[in-house]
N, C-alpha and C. Protein backbone atom coordinates (compact mmCIF):
# COMPACT_ATOMS: atom_id res chain seq x y z
N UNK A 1 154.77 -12.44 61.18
CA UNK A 1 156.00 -12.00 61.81
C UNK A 1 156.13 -10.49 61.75
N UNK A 2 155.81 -9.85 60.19
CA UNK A 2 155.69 -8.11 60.82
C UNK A 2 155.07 -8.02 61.38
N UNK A 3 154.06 -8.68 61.80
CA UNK A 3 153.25 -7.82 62.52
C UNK A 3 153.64 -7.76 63.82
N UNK A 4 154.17 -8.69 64.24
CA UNK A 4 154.45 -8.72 65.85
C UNK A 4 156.06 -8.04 65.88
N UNK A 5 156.48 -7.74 65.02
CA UNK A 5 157.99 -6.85 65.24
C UNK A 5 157.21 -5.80 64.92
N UNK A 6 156.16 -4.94 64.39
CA UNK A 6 155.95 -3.70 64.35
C UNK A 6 155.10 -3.14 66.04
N UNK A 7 154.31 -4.36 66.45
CA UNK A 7 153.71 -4.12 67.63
C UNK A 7 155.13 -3.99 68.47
N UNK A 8 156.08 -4.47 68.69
CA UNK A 8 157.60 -4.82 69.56
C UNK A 8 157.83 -3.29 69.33
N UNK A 9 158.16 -2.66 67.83
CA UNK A 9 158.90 -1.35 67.79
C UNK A 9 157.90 -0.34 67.69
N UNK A 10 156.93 0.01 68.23
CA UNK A 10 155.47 0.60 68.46
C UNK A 10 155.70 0.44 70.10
N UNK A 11 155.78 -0.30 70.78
CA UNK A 11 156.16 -0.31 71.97
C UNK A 11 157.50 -0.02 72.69
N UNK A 12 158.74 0.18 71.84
CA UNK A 12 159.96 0.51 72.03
C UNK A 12 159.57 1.91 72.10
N UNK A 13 159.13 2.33 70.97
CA UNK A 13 158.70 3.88 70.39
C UNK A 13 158.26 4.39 71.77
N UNK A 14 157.12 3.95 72.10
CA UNK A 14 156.05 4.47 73.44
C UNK A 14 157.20 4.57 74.57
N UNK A 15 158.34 3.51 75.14
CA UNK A 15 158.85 3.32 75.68
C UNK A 15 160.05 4.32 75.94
N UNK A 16 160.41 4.82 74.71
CA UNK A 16 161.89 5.67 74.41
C UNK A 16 161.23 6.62 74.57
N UNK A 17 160.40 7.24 74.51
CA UNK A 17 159.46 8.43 74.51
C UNK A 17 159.62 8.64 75.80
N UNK A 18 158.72 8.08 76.83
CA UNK A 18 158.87 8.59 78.31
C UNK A 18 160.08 8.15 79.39
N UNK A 19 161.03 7.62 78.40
CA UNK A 19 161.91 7.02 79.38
C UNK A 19 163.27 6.68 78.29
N UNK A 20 163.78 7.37 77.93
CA UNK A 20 165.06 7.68 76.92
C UNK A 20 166.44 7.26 77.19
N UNK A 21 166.56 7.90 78.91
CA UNK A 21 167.79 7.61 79.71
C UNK A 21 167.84 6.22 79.93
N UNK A 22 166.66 5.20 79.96
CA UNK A 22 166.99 3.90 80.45
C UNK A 22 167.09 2.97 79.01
N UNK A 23 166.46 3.68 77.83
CA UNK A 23 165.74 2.96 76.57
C UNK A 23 167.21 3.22 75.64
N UNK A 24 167.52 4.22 75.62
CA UNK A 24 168.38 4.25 74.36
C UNK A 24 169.74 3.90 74.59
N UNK A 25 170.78 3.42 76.12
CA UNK A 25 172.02 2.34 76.21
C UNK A 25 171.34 1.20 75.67
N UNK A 26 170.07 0.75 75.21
CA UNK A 26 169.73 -0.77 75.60
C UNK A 26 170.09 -0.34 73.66
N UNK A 27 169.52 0.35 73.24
CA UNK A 27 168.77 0.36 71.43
C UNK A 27 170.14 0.40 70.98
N UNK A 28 171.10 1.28 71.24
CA UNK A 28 172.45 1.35 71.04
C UNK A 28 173.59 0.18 71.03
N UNK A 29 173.16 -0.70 72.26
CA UNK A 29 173.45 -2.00 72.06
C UNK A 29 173.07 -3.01 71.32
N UNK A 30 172.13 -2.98 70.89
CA UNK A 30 171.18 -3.79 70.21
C UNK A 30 171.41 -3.34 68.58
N UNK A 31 171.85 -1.91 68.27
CA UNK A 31 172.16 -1.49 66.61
C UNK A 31 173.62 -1.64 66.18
N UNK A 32 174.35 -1.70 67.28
CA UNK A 32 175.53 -2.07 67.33
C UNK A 32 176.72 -2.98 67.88
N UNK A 33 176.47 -4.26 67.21
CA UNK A 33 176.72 -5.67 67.34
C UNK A 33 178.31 -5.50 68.51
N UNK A 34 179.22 -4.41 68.18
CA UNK A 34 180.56 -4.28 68.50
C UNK A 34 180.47 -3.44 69.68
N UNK A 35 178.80 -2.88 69.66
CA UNK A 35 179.42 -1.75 70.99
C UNK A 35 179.10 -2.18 72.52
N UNK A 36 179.58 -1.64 72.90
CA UNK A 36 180.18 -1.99 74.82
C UNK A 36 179.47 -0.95 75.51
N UNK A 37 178.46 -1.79 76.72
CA UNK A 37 177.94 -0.74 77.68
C UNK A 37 178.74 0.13 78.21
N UNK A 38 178.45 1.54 78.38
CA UNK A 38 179.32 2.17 78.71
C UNK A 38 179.72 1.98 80.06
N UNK A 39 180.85 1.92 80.80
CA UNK A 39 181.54 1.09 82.12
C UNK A 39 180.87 1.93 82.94
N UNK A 40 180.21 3.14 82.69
CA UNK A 40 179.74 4.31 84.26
C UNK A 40 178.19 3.52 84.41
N UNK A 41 177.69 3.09 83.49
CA UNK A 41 176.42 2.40 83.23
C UNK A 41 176.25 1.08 83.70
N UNK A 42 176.42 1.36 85.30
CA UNK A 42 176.23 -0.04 85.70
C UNK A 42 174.86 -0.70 85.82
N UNK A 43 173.91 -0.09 86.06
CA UNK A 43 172.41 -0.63 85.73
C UNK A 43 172.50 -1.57 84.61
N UNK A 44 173.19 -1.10 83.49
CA UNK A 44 172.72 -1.74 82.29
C UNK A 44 173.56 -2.82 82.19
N UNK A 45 174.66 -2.72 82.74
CA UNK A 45 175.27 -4.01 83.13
C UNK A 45 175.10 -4.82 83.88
N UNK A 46 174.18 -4.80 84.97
CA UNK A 46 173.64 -5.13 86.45
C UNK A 46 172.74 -6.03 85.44
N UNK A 47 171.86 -5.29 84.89
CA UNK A 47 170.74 -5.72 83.95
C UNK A 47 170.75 -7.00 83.49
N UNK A 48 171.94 -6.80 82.37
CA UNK A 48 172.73 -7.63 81.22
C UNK A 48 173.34 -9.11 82.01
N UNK A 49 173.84 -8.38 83.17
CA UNK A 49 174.43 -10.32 83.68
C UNK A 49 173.22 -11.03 84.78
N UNK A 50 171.87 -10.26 85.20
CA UNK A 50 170.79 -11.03 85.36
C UNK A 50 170.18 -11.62 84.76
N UNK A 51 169.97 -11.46 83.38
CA UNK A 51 169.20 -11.92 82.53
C UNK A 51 169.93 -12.73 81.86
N UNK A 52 171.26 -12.17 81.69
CA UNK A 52 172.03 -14.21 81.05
C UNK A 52 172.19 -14.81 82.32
N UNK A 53 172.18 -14.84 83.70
CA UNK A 53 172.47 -15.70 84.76
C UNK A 53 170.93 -16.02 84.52
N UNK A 54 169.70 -15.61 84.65
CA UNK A 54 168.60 -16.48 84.51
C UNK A 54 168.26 -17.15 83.30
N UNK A 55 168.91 -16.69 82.17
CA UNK A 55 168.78 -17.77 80.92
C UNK A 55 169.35 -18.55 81.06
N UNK A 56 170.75 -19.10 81.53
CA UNK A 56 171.46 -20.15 81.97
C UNK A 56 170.73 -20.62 83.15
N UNK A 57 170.05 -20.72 83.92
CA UNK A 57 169.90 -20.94 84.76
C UNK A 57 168.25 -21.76 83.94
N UNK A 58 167.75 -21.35 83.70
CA UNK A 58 166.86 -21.87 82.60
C UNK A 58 167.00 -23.02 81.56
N UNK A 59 168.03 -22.96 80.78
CA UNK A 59 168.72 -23.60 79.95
C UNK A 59 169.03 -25.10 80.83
N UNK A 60 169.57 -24.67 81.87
CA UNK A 60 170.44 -25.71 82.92
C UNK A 60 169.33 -26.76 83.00
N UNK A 61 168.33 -25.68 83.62
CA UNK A 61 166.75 -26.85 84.46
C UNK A 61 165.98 -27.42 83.20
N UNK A 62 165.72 -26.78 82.31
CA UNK A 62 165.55 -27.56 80.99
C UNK A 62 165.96 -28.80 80.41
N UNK A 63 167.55 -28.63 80.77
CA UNK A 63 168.46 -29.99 79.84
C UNK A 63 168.32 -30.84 81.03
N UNK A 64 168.33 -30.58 82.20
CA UNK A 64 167.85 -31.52 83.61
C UNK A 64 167.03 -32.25 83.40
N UNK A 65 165.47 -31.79 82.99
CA UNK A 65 164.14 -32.10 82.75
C UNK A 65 164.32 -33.03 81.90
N UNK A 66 165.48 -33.11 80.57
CA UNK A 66 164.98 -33.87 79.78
C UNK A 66 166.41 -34.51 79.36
N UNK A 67 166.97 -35.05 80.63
CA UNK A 67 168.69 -36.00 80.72
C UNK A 67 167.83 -37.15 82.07
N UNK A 68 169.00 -37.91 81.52
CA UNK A 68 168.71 -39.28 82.81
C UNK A 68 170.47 -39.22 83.58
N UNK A 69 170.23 -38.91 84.65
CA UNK A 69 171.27 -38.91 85.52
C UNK A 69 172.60 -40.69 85.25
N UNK A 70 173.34 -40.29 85.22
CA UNK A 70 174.35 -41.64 85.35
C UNK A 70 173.57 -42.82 85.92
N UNK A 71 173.28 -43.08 86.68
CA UNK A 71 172.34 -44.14 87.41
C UNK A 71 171.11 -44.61 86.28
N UNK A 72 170.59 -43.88 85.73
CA UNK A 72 169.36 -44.65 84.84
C UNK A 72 170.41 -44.92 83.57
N UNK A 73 171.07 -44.13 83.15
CA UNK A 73 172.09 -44.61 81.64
C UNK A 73 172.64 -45.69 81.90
N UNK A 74 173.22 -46.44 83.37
CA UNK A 74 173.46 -47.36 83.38
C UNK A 74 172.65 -48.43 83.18
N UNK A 75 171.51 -48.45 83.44
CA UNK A 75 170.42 -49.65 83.24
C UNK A 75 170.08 -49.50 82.04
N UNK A 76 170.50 -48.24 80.98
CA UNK A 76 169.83 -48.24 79.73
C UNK A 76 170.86 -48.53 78.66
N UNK A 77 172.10 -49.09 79.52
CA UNK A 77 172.73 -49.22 78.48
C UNK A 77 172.86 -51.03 78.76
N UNK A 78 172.08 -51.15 80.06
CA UNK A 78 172.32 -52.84 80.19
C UNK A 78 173.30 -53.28 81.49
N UNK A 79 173.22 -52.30 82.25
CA UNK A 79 173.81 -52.88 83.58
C UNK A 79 175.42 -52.21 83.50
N UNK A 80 175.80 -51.44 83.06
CA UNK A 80 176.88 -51.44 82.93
C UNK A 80 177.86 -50.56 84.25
N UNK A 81 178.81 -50.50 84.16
CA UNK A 81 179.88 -49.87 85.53
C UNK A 81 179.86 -48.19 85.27
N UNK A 82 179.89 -47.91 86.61
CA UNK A 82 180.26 -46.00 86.52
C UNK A 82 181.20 -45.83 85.13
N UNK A 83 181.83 -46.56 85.43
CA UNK A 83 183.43 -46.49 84.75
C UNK A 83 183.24 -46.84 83.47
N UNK A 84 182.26 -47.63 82.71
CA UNK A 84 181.90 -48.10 81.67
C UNK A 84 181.20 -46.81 80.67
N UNK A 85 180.61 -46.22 81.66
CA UNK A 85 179.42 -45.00 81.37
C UNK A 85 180.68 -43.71 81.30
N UNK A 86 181.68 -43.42 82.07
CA UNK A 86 182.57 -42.57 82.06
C UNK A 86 183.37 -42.47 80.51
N UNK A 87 183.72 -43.75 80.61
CA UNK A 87 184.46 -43.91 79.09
C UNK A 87 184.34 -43.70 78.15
N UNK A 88 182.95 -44.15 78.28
CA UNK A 88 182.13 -43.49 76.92
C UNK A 88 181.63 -42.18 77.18
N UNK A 89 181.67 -41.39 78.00
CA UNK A 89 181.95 -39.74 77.73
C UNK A 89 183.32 -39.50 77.16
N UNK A 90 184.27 -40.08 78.19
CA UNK A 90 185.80 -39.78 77.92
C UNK A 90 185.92 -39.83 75.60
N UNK A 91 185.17 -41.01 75.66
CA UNK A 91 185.71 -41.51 74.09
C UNK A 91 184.72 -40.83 73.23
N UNK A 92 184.00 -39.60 73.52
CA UNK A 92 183.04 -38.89 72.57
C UNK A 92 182.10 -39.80 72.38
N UNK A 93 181.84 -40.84 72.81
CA UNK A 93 180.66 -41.88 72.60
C UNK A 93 179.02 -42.07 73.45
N UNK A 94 179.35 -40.40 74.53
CA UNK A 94 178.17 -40.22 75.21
C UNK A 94 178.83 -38.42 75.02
N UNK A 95 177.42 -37.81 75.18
CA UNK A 95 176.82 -36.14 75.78
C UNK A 95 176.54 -36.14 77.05
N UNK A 96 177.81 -35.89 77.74
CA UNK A 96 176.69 -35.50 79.09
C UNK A 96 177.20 -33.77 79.90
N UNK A 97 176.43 -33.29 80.90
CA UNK A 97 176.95 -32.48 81.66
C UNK A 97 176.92 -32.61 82.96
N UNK A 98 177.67 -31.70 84.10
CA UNK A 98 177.97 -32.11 84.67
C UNK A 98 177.00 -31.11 85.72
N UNK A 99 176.14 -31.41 86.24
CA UNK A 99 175.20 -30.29 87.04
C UNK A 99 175.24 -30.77 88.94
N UNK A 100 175.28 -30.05 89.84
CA UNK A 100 175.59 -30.19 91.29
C UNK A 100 176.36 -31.41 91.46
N UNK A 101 177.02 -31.52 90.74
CA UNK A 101 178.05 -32.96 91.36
C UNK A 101 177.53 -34.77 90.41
N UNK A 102 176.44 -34.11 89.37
CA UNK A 102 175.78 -35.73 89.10
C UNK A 102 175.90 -35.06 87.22
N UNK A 103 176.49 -36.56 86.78
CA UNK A 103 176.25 -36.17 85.36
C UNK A 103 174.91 -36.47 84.86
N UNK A 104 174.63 -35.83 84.03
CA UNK A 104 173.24 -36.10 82.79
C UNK A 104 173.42 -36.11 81.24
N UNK A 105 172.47 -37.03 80.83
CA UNK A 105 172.95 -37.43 79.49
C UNK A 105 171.75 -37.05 78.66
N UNK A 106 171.38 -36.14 77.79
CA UNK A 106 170.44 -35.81 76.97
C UNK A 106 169.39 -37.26 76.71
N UNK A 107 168.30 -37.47 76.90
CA UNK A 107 167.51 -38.39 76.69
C UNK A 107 167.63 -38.83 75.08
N UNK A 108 167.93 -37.73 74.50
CA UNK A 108 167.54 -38.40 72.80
C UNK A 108 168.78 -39.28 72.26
N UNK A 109 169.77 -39.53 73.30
CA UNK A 109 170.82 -40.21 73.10
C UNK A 109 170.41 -41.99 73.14
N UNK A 110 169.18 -41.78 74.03
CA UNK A 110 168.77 -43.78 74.29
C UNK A 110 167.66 -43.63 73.35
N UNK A 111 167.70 -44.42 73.11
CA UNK A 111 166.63 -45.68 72.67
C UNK A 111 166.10 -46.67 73.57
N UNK A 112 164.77 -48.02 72.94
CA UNK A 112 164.68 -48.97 73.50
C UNK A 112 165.76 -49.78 73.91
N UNK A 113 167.05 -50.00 73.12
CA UNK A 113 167.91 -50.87 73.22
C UNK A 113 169.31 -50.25 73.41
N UNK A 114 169.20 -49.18 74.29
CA UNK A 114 170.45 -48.55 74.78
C UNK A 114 170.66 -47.07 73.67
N UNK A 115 171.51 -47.09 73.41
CA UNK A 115 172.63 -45.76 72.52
C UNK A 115 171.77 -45.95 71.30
N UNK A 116 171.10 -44.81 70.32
CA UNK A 116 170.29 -44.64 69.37
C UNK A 116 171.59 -45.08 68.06
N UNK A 117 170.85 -46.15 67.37
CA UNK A 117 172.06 -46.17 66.47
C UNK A 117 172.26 -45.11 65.19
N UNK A 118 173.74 -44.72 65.19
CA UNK A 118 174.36 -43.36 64.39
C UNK A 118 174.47 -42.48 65.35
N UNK A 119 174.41 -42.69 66.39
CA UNK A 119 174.91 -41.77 67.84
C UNK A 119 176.08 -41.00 67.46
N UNK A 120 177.17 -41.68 67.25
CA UNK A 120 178.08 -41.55 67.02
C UNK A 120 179.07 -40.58 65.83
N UNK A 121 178.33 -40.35 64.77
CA UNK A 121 178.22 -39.41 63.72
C UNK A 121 177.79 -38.02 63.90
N UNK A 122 176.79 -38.47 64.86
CA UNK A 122 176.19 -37.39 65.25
C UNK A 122 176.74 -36.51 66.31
N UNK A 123 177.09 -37.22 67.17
CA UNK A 123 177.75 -36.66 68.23
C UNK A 123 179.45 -35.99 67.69
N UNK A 124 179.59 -36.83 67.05
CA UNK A 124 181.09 -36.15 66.06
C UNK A 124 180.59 -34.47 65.42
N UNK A 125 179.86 -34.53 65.03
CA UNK A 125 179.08 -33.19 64.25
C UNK A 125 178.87 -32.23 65.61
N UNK A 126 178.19 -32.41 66.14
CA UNK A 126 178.25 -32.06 67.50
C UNK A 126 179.10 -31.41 68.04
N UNK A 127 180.01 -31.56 68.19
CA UNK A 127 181.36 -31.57 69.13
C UNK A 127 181.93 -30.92 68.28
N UNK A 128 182.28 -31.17 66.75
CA UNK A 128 182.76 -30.12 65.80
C UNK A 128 182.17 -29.11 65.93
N UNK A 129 181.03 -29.00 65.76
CA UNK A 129 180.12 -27.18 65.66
C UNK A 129 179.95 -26.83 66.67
N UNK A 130 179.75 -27.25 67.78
CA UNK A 130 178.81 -26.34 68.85
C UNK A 130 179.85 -26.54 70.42
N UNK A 131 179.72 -25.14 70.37
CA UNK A 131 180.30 -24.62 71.95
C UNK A 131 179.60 -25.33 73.27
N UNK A 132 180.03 -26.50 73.56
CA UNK A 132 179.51 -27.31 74.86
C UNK A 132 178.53 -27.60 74.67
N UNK A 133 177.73 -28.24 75.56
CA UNK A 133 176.93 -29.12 75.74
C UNK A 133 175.59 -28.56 75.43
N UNK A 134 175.15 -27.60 76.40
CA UNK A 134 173.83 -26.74 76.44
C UNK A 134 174.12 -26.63 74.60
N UNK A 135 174.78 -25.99 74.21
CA UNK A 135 174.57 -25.93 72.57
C UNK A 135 174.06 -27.03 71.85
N UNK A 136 174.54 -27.94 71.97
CA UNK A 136 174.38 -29.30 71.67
C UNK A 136 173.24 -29.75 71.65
N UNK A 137 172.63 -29.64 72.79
CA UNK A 137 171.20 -30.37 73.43
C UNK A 137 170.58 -29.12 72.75
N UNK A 138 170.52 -28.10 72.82
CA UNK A 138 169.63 -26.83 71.74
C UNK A 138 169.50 -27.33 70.89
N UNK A 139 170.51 -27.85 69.98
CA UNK A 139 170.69 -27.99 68.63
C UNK A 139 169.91 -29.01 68.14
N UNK A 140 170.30 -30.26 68.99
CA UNK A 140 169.28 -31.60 69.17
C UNK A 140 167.45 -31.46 69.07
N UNK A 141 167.42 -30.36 69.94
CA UNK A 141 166.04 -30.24 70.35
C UNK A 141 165.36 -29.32 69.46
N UNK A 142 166.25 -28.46 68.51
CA UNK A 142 165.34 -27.27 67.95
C UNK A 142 164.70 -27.57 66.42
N UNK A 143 163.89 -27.25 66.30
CA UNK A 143 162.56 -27.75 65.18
C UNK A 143 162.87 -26.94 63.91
N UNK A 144 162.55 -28.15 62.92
CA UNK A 144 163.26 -27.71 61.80
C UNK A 144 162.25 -27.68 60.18
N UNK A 145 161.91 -26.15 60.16
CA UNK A 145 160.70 -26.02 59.06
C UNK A 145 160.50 -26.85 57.92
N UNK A 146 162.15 -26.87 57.74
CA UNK A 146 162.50 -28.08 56.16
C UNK A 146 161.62 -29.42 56.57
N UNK A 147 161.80 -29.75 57.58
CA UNK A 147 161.50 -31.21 57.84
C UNK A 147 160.19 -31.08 59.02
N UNK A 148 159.29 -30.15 58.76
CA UNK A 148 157.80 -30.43 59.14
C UNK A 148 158.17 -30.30 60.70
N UNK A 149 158.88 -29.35 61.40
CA UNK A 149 158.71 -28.96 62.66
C UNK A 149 159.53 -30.48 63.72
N UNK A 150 159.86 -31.29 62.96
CA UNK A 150 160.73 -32.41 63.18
C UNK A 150 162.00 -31.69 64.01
N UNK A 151 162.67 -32.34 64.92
CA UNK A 151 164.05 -32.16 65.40
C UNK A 151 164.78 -33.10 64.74
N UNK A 152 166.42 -32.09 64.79
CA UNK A 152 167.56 -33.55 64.53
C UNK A 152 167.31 -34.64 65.33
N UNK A 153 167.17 -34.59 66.66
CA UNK A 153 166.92 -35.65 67.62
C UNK A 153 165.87 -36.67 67.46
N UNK A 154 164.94 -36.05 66.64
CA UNK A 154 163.70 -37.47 66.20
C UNK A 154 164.23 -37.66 64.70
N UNK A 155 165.02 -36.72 64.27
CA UNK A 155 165.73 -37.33 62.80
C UNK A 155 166.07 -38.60 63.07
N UNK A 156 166.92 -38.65 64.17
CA UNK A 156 167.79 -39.58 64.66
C UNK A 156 167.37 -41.06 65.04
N UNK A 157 166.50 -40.63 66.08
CA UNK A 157 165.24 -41.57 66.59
C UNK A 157 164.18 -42.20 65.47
N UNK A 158 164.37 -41.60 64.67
CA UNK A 158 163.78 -42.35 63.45
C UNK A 158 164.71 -42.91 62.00
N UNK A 159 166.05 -42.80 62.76
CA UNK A 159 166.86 -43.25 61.91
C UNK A 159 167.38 -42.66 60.47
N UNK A 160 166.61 -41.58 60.38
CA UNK A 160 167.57 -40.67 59.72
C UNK A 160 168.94 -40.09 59.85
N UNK A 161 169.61 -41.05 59.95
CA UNK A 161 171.28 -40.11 60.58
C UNK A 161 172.04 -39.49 59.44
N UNK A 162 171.69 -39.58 58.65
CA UNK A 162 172.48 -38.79 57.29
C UNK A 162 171.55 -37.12 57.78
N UNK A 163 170.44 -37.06 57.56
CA UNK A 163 169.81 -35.88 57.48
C UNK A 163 170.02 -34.94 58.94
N UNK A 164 169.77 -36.43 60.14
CA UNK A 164 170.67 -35.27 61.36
C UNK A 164 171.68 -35.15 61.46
N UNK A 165 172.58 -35.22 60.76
CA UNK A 165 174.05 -34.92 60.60
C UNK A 165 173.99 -33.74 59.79
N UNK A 166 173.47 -33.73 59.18
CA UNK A 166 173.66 -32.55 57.93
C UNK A 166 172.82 -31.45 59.02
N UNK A 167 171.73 -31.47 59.52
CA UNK A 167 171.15 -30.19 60.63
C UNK A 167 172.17 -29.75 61.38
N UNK A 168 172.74 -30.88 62.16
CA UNK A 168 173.33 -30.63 63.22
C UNK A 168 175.07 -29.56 62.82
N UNK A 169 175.12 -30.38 61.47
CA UNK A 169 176.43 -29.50 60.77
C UNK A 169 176.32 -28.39 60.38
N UNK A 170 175.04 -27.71 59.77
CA UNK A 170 174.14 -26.67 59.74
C UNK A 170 173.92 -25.93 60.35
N UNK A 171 173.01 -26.21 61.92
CA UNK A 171 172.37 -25.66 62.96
C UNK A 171 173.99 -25.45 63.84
N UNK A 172 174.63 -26.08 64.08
CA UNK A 172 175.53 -25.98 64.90
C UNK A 172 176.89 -25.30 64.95
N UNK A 173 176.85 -24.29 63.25
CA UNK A 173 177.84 -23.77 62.80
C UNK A 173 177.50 -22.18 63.38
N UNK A 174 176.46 -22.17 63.66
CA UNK A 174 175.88 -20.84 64.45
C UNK A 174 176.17 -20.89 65.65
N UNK A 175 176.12 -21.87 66.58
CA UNK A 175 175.61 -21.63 67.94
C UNK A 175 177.27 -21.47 68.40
């Protein structure tokens, strides 16, 4: 890990060197958690809301890739009604979001036999720590050194729900 943050600030260095006016609003922001692009500095603001509109935009097609639209949750939960599948969003008893008009439900929520059992604990933890959904499904999905590069989500899937509860209460007090 130093080594690849000294190659990063070895290349900042090279960077601030021939190009100062564009390098040092960015370093200034970056040393100072509280400070604000300056408002005449619209580049760097131009900058700043492309690159979170393409990380969201990233994030979005990601949790897409790996959710089953309303239509397959119904067959995975056993045939059940729009309205059946709604409720259980309404009652904290499903994750879903809501992308061009169709909901999606994080895959690590099913199992063979519908809803992963301790869903429900989990999803409580969930909803306590983490700012919406995309947080959520991060949180689910992100690999955890303690537990051998394992996710909460295969915690889960393997029936550990005490231990993904405790990540997710953990991991999710950040996000």
């Amino acid at each position: 890990m130093a080594d690849s943050a000294s190659v990063v600030l070895e290349a900042v260095a090279r960077r601030l060197e021939k190009d100062p006016q564009h390098v040092m609003p960015t370093l200034r922001l970056l040393a100072d958690r509280n400070a604000l692009p300056d408002a005449a500095d619209e580049e760097t603001v131009d900058l700043a809301r492309k690159v979170n509109a393409e990380r969201l935009a990233a994030r979005r097609a990601y949790f897409k890739a790996h959710a089953h639209p309303t239509s397959e949750v119904r067959v995975l939960l056993g045939g059940v009604t729009r309205q059946a599948v709604s409720l259980r969003v309404a009652n904290k008893g499903l994750l879903s979001l809501e992308l061009a008009g169709t909901s999606y439900f994080p895959d690590w929520q099913f199992g063979l036999d519908g809803r992963v059992p301790g869903l429900s604990r989990v999803l409580a933890a969930l909803t306590s720590t983490c700012r919406g959904v995309l947080a959520a499904d991060a949180v689910m999905r992100g690999p955890l050194a303690e537990e051998g590069g394992r996710t909460p989500a295969q915690l889960l899937a393997a029936g550990d729900i005490d231990a993904a509860v405790h990540y997710v209460t953990v991991a999710g007090a950040g996000s």
